[in-house]
C-alpha atoms as a PDB file:
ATOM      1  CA  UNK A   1     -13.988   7.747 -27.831  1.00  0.00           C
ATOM      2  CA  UNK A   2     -12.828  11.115 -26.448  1.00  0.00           C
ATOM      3  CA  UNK A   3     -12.630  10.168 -23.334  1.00  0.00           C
ATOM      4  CA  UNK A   4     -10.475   6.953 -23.842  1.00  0.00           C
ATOM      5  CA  UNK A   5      -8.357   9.430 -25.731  1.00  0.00           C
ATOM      6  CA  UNK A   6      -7.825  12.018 -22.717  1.00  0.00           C
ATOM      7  CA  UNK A   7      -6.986   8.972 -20.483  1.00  0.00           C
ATOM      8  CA  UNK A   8      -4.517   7.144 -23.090  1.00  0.00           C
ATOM      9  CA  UNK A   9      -2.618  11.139 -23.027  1.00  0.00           C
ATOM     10  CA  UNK A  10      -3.099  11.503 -19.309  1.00  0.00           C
ATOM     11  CA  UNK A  11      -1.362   7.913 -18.787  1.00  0.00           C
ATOM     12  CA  UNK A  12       1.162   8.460 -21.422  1.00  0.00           C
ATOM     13  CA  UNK A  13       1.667  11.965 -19.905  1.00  0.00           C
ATOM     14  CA  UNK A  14       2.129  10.114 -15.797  1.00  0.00           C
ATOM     15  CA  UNK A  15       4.813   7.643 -17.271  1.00  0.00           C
ATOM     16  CA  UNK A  16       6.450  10.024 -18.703  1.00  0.00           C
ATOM     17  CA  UNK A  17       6.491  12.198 -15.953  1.00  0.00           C
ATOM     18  CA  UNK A  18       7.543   9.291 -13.664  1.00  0.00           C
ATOM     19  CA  UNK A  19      10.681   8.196 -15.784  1.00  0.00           C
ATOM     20  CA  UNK A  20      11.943  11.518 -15.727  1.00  0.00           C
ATOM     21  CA  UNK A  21      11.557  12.365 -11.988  1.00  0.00           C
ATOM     22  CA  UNK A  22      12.864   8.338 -11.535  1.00  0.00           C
ATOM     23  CA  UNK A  23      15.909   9.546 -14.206  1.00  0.00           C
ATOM     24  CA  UNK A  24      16.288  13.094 -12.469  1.00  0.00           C
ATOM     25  CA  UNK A  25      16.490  11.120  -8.678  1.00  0.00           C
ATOM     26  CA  UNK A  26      19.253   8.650 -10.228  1.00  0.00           C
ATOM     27  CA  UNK A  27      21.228  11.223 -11.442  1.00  0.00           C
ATOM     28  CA  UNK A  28      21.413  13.387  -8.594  1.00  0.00           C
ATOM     29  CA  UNK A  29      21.854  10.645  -6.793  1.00  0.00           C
ATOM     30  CA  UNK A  30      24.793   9.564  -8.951  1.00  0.00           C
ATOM     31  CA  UNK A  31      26.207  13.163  -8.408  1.00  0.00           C
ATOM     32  CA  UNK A  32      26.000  13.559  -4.924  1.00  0.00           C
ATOM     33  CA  UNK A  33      29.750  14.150  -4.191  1.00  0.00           C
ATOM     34  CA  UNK A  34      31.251  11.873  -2.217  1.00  0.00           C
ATOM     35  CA  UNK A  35      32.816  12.697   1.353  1.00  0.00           C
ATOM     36  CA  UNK A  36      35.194  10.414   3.060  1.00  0.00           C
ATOM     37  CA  UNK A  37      32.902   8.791   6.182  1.00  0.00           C
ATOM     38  CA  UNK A  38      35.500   7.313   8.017  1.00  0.00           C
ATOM     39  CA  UNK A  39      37.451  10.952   8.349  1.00  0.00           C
ATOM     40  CA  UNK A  40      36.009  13.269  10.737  1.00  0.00           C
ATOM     41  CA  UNK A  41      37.696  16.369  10.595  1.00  0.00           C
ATOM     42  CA  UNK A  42      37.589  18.557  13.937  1.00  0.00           C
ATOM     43  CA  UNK A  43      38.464  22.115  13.534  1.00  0.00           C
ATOM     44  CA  UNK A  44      42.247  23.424  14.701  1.00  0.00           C
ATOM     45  CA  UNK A  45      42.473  26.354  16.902  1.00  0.00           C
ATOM     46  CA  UNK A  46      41.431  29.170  14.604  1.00  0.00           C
ATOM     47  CA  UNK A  47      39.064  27.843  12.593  1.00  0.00           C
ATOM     48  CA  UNK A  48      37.241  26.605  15.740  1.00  0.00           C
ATOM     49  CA  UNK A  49      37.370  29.942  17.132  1.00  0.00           C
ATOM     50  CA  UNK A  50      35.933  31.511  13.721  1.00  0.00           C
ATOM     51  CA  UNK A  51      33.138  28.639  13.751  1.00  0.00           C
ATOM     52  CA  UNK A  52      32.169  29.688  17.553  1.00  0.00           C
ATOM     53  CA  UNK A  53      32.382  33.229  16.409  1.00  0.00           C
ATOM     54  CA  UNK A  54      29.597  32.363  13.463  1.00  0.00           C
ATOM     55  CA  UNK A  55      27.189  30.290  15.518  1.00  0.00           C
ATOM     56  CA  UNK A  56      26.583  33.345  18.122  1.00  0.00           C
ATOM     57  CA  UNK A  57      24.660  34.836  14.921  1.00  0.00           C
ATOM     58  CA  UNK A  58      22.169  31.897  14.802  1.00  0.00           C
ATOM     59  CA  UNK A  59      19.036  32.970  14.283  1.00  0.00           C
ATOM     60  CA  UNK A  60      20.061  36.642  12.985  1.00  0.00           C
ATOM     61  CA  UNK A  61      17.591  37.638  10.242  1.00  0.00           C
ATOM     62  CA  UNK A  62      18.279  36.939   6.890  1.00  0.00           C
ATOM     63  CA  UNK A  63      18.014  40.604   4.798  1.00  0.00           C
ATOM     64  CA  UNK A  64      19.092  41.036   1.642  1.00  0.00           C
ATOM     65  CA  UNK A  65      22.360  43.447   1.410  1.00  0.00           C
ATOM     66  CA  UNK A  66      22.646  42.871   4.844  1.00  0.00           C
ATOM     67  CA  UNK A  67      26.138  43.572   6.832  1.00  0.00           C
ATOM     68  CA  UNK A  68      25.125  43.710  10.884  1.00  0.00           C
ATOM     69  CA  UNK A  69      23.894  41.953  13.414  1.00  0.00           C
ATOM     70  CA  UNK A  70      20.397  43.627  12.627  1.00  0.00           C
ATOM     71  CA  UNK A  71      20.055  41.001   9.706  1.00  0.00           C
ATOM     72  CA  UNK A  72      23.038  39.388   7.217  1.00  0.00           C
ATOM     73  CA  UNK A  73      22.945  38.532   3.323  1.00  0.00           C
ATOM     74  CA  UNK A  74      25.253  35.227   2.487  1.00  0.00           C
ATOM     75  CA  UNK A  75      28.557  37.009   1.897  1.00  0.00           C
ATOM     76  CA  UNK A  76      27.718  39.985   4.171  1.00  0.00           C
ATOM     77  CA  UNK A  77      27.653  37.341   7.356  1.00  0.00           C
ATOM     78  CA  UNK A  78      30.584  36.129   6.172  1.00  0.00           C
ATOM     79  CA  UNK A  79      32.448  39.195   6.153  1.00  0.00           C
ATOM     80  CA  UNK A  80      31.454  40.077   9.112  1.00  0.00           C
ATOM     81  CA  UNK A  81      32.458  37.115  10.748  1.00  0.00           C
ATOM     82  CA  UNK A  82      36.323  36.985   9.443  1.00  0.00           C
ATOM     83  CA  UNK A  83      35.736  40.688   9.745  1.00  0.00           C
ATOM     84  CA  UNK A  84      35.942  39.835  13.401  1.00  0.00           C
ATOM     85  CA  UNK A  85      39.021  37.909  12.873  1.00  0.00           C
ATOM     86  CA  UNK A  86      41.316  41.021  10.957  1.00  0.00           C
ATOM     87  CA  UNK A  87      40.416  40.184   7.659  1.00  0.00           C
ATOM     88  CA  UNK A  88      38.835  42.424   4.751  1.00  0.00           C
ATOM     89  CA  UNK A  89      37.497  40.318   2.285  1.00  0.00           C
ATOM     90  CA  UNK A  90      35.969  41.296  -1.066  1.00  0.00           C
ATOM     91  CA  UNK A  91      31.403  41.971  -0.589  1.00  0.00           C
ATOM     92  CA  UNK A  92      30.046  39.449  -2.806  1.00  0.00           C
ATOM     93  CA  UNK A  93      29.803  35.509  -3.005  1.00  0.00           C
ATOM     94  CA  UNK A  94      31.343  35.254  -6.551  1.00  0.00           C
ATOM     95  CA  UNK A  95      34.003  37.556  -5.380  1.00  0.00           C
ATOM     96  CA  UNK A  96      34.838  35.361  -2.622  1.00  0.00           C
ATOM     97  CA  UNK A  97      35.002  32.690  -4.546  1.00  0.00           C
ATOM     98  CA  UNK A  98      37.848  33.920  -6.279  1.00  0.00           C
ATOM     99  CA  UNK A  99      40.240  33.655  -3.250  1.00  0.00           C
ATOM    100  CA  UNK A 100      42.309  31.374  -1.983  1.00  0.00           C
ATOM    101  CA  UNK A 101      42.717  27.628  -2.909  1.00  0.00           C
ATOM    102  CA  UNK A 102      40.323  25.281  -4.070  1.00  0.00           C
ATOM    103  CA  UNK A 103      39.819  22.704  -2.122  1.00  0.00           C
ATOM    104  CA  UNK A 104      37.537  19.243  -3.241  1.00  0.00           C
ATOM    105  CA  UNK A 105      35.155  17.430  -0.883  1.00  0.00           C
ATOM    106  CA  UNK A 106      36.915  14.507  -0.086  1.00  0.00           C
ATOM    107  CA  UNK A 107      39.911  17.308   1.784  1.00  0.00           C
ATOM    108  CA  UNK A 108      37.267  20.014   3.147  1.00  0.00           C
ATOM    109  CA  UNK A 109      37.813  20.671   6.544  1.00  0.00           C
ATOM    110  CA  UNK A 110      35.618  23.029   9.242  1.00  0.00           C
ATOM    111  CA  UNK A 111      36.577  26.872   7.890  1.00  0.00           C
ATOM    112  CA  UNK A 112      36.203  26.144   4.403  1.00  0.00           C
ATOM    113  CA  UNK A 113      33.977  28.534   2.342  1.00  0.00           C
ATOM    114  CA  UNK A 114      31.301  26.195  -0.240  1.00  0.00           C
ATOM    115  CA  UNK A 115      29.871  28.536  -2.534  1.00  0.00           C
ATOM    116  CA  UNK A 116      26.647  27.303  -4.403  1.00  0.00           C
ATOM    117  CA  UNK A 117      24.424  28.663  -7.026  1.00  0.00           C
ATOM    118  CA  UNK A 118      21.887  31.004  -6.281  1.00  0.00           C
ATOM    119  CA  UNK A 119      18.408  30.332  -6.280  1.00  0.00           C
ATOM    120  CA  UNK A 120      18.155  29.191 -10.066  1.00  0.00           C
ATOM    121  CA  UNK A 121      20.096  25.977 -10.468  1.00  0.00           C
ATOM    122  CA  UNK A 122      20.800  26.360 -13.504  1.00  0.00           C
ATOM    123  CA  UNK A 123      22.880  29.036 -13.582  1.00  0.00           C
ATOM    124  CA  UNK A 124      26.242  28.966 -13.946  1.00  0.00           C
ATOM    125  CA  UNK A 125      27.506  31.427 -11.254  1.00  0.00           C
ATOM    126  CA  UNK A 126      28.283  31.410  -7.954  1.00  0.00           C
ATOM    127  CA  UNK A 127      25.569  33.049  -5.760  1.00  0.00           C
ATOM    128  CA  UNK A 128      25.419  31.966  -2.399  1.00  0.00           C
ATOM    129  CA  UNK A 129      28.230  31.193   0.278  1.00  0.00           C
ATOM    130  CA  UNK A 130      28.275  29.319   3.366  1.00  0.00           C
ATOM    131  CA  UNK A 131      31.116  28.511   6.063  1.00  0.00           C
ATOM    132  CA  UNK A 132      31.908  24.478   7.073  1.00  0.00           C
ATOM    133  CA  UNK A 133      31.955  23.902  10.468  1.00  0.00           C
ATOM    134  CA  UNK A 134      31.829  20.063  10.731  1.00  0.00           C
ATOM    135  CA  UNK A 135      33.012  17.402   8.385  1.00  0.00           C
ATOM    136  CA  UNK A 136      32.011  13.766  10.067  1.00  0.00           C
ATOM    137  CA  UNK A 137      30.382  10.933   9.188  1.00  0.00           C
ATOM    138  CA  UNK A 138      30.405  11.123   5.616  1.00  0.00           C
ATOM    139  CA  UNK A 139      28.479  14.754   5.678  1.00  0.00           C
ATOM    140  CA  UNK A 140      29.487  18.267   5.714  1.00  0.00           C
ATOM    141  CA  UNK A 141      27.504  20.760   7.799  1.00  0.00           C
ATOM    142  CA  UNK A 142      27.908  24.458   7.431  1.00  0.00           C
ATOM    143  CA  UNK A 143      26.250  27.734   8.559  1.00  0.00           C
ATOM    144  CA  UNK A 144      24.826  30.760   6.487  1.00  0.00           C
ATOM    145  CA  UNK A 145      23.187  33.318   6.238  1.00  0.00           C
ATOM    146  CA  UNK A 146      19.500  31.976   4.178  1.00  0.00           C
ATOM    147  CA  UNK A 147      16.039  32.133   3.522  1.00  0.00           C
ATOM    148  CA  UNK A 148      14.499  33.639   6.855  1.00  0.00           C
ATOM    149  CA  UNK A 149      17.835  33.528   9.145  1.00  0.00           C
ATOM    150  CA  UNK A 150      21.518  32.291  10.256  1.00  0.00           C
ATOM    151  CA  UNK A 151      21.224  28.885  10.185  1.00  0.00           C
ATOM    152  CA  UNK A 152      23.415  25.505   9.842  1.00  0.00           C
ATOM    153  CA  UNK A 153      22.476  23.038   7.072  1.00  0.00           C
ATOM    154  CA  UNK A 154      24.054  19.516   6.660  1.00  0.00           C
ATOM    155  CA  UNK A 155      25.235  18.989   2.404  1.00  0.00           C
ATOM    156  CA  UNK A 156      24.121  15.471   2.547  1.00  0.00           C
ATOM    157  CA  UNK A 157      20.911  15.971   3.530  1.00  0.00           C
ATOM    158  CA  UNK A 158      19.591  18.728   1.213  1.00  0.00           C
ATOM    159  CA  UNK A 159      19.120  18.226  -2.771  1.00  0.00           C
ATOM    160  CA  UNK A 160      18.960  21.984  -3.034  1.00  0.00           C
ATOM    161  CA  UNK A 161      22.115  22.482  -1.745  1.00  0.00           C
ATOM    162  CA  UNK A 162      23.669  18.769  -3.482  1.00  0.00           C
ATOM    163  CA  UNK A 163      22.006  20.214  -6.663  1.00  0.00           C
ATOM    164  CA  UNK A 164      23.811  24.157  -6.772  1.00  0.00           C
ATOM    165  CA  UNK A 165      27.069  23.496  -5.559  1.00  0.00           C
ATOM    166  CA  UNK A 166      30.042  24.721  -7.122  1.00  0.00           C
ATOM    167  CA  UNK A 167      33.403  24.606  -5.305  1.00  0.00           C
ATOM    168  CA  UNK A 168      35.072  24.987  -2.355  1.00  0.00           C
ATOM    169  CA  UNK A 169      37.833  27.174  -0.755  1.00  0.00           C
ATOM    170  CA  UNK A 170      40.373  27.632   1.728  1.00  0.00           C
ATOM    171  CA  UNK A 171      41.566  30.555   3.108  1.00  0.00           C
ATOM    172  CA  UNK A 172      44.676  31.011   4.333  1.00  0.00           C
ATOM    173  CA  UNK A 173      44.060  32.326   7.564  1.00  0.00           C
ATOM    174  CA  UNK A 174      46.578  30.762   9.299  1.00  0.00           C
ATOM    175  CA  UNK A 175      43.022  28.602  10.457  1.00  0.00           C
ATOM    176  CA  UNK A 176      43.362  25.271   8.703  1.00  0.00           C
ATOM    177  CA  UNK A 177      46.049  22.543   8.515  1.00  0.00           C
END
């Protein structure tokens, strides 16, 4: 009798556990933000310029606090990119998320910021940063500064980044239409 009782809670337990990661998949999948497919967004003459600027630091080692080409936080690559570029920006991602205009997903264009949650999703506050440099094809790719280096990601294609995002903004740096 035991053991019909383990497997009757161990079968109870797998449903369970089945209609919430079924529930959890719709409702991301709900949420995914939607981006205009049929727009493809090339970068203007500044913002393409920042963007080439960005990807020379591919690869760069992530490092926590880091400001230099010897290895760059989130924000800290991001300063030193528009750094490059004349601009003194406040250190931190929630600080830069504070600036300029906010911009939703269906208007992003390539040198947009998208700031995300950090590492625990569900937090409310901004904690990680991350530059567009592509909008096509109903995705948005972007480069940052994350887990072991510089590196692009596309939004689309990664739940972690689906599930922490937060906003969008546009600098004016004279960069975007």
């Amino acid at each position: 009798m035991r053991k019909a009782s383990v497997r009757y809670s161990f079968l109870i337990t797998f449903f369970m556990l089945c209609s919430l990661i079924s529930w959890s998949q719709q409702l991301v999948g709900d949420s995914v933000p939607k981006v205009d497919s049929t727009k493809r967004n090339p970068p203007n003459d500044k913002a393409e310029a920042l963007i080439n600027y960005a990807k020379t630091f591919l690869g760069v080692p992530y490092r926590y606090g880091g400001t230099t080409p010897s290895g760059f936080d989130c924000s800290g690559f991001i300063n030193y990119v528009f750094r490059n570029f004349g601009f003194s920006l406040v250190r931190t991602s929630y600080g830069l998320a504070e600036l300029g205009q906010t911009v939703s997903l269906s208007e992003i264009q390539p040198g947009d910021l998208m700031f995300f949650k950090g590492s625990n999703a569900n937090s409310s506050s901004v904690g990680h940063v991350a530059l567009v440099i592509e909008v096509a094809n109903g995705d948005i790719r972007f480069i940052h500064s994350a887990g072991n280096a510089v590196k692009i990601d596309s939004f689309r294609k990664s739940r972690y980044y689906i599930q922490r995002y937060v906003k969008t903004k546009r600098l004016d740096y004279g960069g975007n239409k």
